[in-house]
PDB file of N, CA and C in Angstrom:
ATOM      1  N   UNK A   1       0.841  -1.170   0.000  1.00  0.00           N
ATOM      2  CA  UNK A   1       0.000   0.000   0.000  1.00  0.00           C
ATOM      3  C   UNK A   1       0.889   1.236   0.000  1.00  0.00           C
ATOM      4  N   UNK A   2       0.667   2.008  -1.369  1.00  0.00           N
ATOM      5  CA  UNK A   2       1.707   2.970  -1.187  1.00  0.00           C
ATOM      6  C   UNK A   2       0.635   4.532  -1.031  1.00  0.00           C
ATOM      7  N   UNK A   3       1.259   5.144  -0.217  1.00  0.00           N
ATOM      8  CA  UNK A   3       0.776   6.529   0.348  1.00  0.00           C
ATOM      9  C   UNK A   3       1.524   8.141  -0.318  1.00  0.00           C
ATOM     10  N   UNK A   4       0.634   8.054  -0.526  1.00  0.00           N
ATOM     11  CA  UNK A   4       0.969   9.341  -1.743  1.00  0.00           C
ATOM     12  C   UNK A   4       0.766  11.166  -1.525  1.00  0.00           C
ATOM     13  N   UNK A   5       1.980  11.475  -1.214  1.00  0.00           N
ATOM     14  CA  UNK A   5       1.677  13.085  -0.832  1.00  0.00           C
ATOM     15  C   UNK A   5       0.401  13.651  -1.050  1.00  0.00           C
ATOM     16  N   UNK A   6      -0.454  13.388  -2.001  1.00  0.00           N
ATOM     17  CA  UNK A   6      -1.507  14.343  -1.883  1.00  0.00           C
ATOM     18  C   UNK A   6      -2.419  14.005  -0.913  1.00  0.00           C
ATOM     19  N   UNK A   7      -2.300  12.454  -0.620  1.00  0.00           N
ATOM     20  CA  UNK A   7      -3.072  11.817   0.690  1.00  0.00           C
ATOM     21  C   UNK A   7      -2.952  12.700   2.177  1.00  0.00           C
ATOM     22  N   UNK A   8      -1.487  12.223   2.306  1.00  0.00           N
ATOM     23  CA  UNK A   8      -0.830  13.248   3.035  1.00  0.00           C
ATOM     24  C   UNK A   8      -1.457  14.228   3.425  1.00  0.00           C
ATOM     25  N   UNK A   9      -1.565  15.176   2.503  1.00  0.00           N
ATOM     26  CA  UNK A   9      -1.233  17.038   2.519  1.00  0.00           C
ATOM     27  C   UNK A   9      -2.874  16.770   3.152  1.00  0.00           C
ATOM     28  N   UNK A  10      -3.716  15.976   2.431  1.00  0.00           N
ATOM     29  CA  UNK A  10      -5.389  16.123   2.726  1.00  0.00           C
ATOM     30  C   UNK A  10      -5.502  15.866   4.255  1.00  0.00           C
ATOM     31  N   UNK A  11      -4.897  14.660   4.533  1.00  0.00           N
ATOM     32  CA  UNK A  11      -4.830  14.536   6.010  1.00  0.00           C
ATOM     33  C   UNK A  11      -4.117  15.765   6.964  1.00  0.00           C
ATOM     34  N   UNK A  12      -3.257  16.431   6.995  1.00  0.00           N
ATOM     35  CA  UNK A  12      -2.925  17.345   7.490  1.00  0.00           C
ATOM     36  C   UNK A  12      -3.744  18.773   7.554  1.00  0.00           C
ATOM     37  N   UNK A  13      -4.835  18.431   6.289  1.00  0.00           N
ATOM     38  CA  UNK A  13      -5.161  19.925   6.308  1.00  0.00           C
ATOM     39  C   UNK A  13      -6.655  19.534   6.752  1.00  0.00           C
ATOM     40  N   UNK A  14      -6.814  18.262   6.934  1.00  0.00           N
ATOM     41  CA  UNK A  14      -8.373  17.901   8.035  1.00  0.00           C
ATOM     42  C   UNK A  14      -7.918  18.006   9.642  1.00  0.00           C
ATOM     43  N   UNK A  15      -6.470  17.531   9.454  1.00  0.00           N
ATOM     44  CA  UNK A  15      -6.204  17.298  11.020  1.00  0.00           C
ATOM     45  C   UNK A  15      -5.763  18.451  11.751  1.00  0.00           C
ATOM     46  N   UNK A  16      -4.674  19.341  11.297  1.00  0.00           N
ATOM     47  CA  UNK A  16      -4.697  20.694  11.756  1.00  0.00           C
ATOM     48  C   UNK A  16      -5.336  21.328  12.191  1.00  0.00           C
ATOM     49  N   UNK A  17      -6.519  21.825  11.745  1.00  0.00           N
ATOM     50  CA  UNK A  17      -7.516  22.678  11.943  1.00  0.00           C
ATOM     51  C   UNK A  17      -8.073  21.769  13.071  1.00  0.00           C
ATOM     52  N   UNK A  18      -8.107  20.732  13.035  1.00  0.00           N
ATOM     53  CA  UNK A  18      -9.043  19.919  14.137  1.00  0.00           C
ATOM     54  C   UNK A  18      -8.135  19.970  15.612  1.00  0.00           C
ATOM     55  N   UNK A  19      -6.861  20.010  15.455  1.00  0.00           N
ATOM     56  CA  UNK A  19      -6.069  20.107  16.380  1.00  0.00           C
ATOM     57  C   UNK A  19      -6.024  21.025  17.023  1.00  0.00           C
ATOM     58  N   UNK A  20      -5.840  22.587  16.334  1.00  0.00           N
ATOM     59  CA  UNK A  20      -6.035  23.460  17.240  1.00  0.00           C
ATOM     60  C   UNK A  20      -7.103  24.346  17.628  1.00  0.00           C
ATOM     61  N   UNK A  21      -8.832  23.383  17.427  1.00  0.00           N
ATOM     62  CA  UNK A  21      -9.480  23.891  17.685  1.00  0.00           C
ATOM     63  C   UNK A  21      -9.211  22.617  19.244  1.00  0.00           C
ATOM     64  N   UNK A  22      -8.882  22.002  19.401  1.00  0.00           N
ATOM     65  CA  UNK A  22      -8.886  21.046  20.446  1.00  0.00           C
ATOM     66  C   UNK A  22      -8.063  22.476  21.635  1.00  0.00           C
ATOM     67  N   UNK A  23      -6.883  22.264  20.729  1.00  0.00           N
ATOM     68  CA  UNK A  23      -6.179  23.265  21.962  1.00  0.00           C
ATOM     69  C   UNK A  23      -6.705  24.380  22.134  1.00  0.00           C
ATOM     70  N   UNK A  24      -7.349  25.360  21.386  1.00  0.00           N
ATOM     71  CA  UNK A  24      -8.401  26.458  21.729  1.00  0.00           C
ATOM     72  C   UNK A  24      -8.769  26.147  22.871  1.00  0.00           C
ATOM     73  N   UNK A  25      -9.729  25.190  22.806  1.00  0.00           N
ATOM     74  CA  UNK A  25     -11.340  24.711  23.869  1.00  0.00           C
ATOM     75  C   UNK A  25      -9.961  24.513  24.819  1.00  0.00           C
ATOM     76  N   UNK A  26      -8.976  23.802  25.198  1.00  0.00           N
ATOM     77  CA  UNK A  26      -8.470  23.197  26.652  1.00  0.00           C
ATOM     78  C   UNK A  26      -7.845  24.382  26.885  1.00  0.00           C
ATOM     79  N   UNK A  27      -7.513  25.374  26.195  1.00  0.00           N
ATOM     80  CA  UNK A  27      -6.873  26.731  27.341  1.00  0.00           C
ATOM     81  C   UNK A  27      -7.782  27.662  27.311  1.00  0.00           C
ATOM     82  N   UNK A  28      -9.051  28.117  26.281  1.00  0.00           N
ATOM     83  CA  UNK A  28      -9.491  29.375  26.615  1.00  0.00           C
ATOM     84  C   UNK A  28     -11.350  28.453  26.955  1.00  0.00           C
ATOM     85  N   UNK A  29     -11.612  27.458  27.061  1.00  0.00           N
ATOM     86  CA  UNK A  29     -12.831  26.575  27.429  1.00  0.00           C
ATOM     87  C   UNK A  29     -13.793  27.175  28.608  1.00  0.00           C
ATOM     88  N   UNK A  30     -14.604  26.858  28.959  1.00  0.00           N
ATOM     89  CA  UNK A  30     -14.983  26.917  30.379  1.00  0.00           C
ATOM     90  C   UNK A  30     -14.260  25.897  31.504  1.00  0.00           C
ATOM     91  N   UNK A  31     -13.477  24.923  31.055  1.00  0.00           N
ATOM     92  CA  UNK A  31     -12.990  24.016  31.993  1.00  0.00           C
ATOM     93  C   UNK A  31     -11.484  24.281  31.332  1.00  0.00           C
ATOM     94  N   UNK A  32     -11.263  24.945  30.560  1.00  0.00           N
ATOM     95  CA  UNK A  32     -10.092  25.324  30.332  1.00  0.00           C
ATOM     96  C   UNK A  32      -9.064  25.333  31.525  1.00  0.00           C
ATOM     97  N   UNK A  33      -7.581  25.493  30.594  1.00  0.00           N
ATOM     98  CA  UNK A  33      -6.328  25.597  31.823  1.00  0.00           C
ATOM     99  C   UNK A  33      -6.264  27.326  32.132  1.00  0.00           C
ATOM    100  N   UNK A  34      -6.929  28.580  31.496  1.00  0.00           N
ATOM    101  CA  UNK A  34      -6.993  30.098  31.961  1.00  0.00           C
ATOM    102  C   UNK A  34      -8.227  29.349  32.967  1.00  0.00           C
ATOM    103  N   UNK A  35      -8.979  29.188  32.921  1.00  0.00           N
ATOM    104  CA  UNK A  35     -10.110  28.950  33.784  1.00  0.00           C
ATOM    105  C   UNK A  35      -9.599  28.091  35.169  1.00  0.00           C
ATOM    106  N   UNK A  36      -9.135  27.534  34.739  1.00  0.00           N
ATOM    107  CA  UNK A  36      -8.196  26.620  36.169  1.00  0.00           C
ATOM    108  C   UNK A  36      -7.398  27.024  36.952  1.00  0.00           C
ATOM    109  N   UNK A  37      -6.654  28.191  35.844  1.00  0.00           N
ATOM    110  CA  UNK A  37      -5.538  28.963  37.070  1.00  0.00           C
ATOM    111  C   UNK A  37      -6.261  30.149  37.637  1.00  0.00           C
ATOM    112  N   UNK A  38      -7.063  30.597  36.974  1.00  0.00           N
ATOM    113  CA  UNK A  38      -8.081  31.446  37.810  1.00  0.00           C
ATOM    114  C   UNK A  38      -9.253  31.418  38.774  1.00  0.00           C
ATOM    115  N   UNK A  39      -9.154  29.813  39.074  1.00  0.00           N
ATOM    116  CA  UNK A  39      -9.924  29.339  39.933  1.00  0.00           C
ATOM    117  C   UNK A  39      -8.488  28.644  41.495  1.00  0.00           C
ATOM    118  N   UNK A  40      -7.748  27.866  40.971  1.00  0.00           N
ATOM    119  CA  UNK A  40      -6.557  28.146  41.668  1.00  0.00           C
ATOM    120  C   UNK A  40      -6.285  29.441  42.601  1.00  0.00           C
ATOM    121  N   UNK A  41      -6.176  30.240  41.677  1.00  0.00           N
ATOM    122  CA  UNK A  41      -5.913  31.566  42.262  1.00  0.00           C
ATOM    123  C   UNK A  41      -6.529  32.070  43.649  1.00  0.00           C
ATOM    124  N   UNK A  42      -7.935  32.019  42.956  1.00  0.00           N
ATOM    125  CA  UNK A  42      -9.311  32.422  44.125  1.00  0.00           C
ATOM    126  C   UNK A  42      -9.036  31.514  45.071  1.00  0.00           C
ATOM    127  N   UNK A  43      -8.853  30.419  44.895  1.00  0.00           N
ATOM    128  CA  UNK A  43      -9.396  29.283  45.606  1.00  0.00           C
ATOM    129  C   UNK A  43      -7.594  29.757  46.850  1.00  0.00           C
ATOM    130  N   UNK A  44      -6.642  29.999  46.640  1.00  0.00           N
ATOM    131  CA  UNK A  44      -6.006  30.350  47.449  1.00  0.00           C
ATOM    132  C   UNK A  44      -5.503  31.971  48.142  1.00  0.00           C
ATOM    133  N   UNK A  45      -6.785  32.831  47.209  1.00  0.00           N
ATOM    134  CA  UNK A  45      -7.096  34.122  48.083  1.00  0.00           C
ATOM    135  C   UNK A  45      -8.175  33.454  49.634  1.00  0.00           C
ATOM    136  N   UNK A  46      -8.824  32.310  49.145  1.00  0.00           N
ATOM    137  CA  UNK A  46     -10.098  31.857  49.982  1.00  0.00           C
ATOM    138  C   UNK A  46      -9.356  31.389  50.930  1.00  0.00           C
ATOM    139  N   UNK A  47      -8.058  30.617  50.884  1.00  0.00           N
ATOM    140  CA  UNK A  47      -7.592  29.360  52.103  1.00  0.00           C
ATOM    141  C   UNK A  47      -6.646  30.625  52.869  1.00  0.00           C
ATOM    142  N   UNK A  48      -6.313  32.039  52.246  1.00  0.00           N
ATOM    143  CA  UNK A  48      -5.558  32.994  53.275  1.00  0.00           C
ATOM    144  C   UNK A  48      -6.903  33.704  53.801  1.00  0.00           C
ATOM    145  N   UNK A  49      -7.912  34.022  53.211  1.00  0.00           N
ATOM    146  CA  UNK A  49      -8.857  35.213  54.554  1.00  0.00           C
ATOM    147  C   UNK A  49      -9.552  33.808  55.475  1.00  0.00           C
ATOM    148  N   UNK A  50      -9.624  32.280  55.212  1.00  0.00           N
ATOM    149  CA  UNK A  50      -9.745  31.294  55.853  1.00  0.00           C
ATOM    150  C   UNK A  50      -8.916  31.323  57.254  1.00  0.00           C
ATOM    151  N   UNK A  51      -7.281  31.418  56.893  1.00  0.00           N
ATOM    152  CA  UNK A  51      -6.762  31.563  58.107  1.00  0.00           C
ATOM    153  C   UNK A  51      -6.645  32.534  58.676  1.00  0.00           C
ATOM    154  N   UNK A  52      -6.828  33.913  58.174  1.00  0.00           N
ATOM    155  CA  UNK A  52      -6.641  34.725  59.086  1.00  0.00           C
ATOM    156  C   UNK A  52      -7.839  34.988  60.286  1.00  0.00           C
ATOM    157  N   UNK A  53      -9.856  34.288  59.422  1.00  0.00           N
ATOM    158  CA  UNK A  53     -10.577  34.473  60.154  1.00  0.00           C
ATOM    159  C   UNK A  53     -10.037  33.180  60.755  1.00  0.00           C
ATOM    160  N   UNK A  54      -9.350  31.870  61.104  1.00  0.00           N
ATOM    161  CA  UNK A  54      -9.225  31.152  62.103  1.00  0.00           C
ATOM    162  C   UNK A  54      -8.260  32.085  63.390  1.00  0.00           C
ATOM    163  N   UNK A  55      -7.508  32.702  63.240  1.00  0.00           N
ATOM    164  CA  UNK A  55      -6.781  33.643  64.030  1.00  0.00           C
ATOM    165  C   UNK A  55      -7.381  34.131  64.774  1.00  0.00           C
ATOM    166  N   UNK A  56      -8.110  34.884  63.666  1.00  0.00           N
ATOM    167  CA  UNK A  56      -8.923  36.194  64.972  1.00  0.00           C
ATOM    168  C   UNK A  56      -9.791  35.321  66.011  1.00  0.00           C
ATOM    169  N   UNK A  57     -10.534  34.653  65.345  1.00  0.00           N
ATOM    170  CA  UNK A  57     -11.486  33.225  65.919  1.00  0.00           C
ATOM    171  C   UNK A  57     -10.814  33.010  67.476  1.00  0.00           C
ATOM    172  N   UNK A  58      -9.564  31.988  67.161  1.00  0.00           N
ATOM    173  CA  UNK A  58      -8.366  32.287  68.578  1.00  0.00           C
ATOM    174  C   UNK A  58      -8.545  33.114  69.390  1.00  0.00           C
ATOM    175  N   UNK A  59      -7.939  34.381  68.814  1.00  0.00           N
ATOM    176  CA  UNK A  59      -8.027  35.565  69.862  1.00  0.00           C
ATOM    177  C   UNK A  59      -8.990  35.778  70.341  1.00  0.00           C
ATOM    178  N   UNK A  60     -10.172  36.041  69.589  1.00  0.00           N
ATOM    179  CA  UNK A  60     -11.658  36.462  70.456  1.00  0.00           C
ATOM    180  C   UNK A  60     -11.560  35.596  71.442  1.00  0.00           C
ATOM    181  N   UNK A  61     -11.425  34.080  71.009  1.00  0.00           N
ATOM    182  CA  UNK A  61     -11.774  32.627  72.428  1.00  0.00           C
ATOM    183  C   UNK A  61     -10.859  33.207  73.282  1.00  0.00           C
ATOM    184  N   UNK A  62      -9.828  33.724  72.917  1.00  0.00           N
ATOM    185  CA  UNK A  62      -9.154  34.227  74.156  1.00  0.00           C
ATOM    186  C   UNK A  62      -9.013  34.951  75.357  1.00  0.00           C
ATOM    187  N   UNK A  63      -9.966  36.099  74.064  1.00  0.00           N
ATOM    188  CA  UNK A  63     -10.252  37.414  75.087  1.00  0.00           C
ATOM    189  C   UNK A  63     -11.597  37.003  75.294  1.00  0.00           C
ATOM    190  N   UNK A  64     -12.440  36.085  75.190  1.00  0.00           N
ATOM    191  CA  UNK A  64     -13.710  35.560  75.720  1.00  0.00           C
ATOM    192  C   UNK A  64     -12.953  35.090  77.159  1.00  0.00           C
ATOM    193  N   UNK A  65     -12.625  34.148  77.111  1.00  0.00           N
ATOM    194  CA  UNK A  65     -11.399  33.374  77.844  1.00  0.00           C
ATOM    195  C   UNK A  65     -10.993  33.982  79.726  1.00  0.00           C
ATOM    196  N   UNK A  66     -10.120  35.454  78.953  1.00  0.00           N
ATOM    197  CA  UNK A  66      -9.764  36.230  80.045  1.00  0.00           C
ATOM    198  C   UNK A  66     -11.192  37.033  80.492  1.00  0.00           C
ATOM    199  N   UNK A  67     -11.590  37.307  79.818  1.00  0.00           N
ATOM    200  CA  UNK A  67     -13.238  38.030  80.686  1.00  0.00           C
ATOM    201  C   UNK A  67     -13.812  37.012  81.140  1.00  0.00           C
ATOM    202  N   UNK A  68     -13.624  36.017  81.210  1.00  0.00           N
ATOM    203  CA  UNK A  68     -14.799  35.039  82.125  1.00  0.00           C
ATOM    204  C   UNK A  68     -13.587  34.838  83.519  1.00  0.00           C
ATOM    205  N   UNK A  69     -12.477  34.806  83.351  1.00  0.00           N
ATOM    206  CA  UNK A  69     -11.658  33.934  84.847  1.00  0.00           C
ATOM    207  C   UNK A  69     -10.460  35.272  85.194  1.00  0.00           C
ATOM    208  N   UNK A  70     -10.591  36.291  84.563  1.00  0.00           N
ATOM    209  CA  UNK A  70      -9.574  36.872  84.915  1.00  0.00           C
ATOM    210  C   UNK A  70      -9.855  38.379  85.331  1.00  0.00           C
ATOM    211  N   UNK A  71      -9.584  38.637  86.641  1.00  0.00           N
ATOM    212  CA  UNK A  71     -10.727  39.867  87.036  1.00  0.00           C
ATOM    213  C   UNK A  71      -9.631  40.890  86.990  1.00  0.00           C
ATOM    214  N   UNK A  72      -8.342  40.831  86.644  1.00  0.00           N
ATOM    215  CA  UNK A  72      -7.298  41.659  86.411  1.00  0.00           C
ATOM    216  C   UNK A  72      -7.603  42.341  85.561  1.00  0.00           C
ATOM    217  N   UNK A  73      -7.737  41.347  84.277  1.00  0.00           N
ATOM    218  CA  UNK A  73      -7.874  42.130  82.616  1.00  0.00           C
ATOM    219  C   UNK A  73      -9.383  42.709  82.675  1.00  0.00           C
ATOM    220  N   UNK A  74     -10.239  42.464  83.714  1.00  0.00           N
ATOM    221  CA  UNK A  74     -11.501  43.267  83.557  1.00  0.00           C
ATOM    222  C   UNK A  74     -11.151  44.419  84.304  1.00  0.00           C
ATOM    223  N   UNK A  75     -10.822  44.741  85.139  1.00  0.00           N
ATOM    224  CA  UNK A  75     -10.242  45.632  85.841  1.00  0.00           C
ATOM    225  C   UNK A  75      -9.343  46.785  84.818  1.00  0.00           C
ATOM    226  N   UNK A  76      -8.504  45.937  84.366  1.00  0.00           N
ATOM    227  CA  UNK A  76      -7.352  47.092  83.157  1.00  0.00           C
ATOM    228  C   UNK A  76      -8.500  47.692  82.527  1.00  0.00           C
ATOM    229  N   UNK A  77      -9.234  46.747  81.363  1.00  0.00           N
ATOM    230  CA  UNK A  77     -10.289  47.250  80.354  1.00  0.00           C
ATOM    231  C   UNK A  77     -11.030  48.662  80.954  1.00  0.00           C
ATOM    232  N   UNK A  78     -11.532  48.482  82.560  1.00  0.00           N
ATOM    233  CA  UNK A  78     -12.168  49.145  82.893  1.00  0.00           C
ATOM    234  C   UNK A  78     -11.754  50.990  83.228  1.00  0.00           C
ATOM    235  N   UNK A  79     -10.283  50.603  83.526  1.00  0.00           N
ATOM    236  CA  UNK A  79      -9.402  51.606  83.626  1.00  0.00           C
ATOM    237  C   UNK A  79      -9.113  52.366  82.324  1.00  0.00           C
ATOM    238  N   UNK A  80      -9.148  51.289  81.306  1.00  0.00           N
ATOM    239  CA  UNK A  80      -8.722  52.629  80.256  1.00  0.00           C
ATOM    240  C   UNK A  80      -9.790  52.731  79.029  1.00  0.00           C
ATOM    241  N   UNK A  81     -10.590  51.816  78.943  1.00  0.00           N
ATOM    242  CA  UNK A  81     -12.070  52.407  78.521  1.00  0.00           C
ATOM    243  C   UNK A  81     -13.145  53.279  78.898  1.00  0.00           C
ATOM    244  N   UNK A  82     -13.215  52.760  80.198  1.00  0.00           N
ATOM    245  CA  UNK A  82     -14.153  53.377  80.914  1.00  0.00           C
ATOM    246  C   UNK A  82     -13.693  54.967  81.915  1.00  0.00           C
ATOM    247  N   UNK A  83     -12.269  54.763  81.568  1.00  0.00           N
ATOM    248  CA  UNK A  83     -11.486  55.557  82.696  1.00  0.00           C
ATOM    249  C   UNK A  83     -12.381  55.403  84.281  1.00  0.00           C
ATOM    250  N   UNK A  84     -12.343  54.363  84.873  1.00  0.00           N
ATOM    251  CA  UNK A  84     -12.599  53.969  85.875  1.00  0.00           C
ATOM    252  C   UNK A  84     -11.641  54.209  86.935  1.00  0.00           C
ATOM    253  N   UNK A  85     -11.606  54.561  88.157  1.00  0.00           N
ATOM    254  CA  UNK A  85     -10.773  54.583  89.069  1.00  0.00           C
ATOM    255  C   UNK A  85     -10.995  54.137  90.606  1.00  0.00           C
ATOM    256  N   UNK A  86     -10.049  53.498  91.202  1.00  0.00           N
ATOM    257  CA  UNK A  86     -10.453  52.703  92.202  1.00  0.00           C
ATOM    258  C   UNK A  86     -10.502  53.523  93.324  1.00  0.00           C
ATOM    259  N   UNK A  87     -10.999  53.410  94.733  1.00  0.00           N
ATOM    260  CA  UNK A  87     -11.717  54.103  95.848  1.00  0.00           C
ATOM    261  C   UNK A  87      -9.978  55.338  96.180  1.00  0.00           C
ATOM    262  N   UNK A  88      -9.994  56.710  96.102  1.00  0.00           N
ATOM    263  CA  UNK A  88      -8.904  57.381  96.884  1.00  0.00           C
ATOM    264  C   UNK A  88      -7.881  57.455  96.129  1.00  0.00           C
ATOM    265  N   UNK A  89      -8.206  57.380  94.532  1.00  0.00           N
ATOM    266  CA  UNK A  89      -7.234  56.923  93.768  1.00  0.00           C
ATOM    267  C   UNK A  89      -7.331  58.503  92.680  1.00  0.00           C
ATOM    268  N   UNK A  90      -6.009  59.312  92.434  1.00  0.00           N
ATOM    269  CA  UNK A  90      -6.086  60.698  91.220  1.00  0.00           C
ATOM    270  C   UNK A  90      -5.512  59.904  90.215  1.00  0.00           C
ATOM    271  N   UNK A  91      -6.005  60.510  89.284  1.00  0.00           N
ATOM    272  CA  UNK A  91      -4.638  60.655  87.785  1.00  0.00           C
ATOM    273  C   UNK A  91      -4.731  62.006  88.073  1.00  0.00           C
ATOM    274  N   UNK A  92      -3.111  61.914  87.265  1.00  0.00           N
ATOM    275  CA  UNK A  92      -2.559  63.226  87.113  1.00  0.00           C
ATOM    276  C   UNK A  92      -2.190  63.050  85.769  1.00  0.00           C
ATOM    277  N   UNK A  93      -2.761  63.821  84.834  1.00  0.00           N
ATOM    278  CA  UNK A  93      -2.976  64.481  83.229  1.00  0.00           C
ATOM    279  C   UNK A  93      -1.744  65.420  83.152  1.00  0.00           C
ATOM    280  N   UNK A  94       0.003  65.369  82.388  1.00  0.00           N
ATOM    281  CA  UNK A  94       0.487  66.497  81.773  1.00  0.00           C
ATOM    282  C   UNK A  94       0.130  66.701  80.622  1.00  0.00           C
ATOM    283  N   UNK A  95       0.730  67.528  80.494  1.00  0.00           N
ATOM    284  CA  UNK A  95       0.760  67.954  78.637  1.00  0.00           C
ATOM    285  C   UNK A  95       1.911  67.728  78.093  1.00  0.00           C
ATOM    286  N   UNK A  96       2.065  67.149  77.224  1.00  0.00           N
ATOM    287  CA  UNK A  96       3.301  67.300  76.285  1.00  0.00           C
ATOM    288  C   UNK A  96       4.416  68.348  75.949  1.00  0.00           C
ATOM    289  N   UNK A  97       5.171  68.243  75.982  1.00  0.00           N
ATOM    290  CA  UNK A  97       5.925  69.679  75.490  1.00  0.00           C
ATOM    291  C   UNK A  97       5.819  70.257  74.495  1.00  0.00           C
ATOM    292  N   UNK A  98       5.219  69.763  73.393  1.00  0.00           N
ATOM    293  CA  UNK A  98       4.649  70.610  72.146  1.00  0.00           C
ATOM    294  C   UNK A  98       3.692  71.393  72.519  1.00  0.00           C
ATOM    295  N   UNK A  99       2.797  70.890  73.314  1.00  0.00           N
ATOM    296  CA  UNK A  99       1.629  71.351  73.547  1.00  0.00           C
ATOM    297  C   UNK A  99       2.223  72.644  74.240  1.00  0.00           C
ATOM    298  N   UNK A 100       2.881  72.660  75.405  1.00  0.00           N
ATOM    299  CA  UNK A 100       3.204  73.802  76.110  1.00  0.00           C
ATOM    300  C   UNK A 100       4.124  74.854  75.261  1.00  0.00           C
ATOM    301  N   UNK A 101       4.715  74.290  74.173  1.00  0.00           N
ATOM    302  CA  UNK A 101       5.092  75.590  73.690  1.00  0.00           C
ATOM    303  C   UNK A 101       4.453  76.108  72.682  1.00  0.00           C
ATOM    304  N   UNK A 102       3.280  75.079  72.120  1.00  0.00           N
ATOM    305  CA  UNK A 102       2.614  76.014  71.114  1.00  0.00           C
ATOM    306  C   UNK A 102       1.931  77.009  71.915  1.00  0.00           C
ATOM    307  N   UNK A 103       1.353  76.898  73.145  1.00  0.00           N
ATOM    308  CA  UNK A 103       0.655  77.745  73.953  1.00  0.00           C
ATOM    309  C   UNK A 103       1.384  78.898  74.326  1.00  0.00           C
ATOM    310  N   UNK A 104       2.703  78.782  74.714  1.00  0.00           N
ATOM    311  CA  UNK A 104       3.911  80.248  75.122  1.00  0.00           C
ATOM    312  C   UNK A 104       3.962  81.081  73.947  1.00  0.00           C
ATOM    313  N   UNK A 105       3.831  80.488  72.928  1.00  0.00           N
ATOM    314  CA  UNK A 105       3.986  81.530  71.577  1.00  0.00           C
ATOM    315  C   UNK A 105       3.036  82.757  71.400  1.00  0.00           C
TER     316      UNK A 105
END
């Protein structure tokens, strides 16, 4: 069976075109490889605000934590949120030294 260039050339010019409509569809597709790395992508913006809300998660249990057993840190909070002060107790308020010399001027 002998195979003859024009056979050839016909097969190449059915198969070509068929080929890179294949590779079209697998990189620009809906299941494409742009579609994959842009789901990749997201998908590891998602697993970092994942850990950072596991973090904060932590901390809150924490500072849940110290407000239930720790009457120190309710005490601080109370002092400098609330400016609370305990029985016989002043603050004494300066001013800064900027402050006092913008005022001498």
């Amino acid at each position: 069976m002998k195979i003859n260039k024009k056979e050839i050339i016909r097969f190449f010019i059915y198969f070509i075109p068929f080929l890179i409509l294949i590779i079209v569809w697998m990189g620009f597709g809906d299941r494409g490889f742009i579609h994959l790395y842009s789901m990749e992508k997201e998908r590891q913006e998602y697993i970092g605000r994942i850990k950072k809300l596991e973090e904060e998660n932590q901390r809150l249990w924490a500072e849940i934590d110290r407000l239930r057993n720790d009457k120190e840190y309710i005490e601080e909070l109370a002092r400098k949120k609330l400016g609370l002060l305990k029985e016989n107790e002043v603050i004494f308020r300066f001013r800064k030294k900027e402050d006092s010399v913008n005022q001498g001027d």
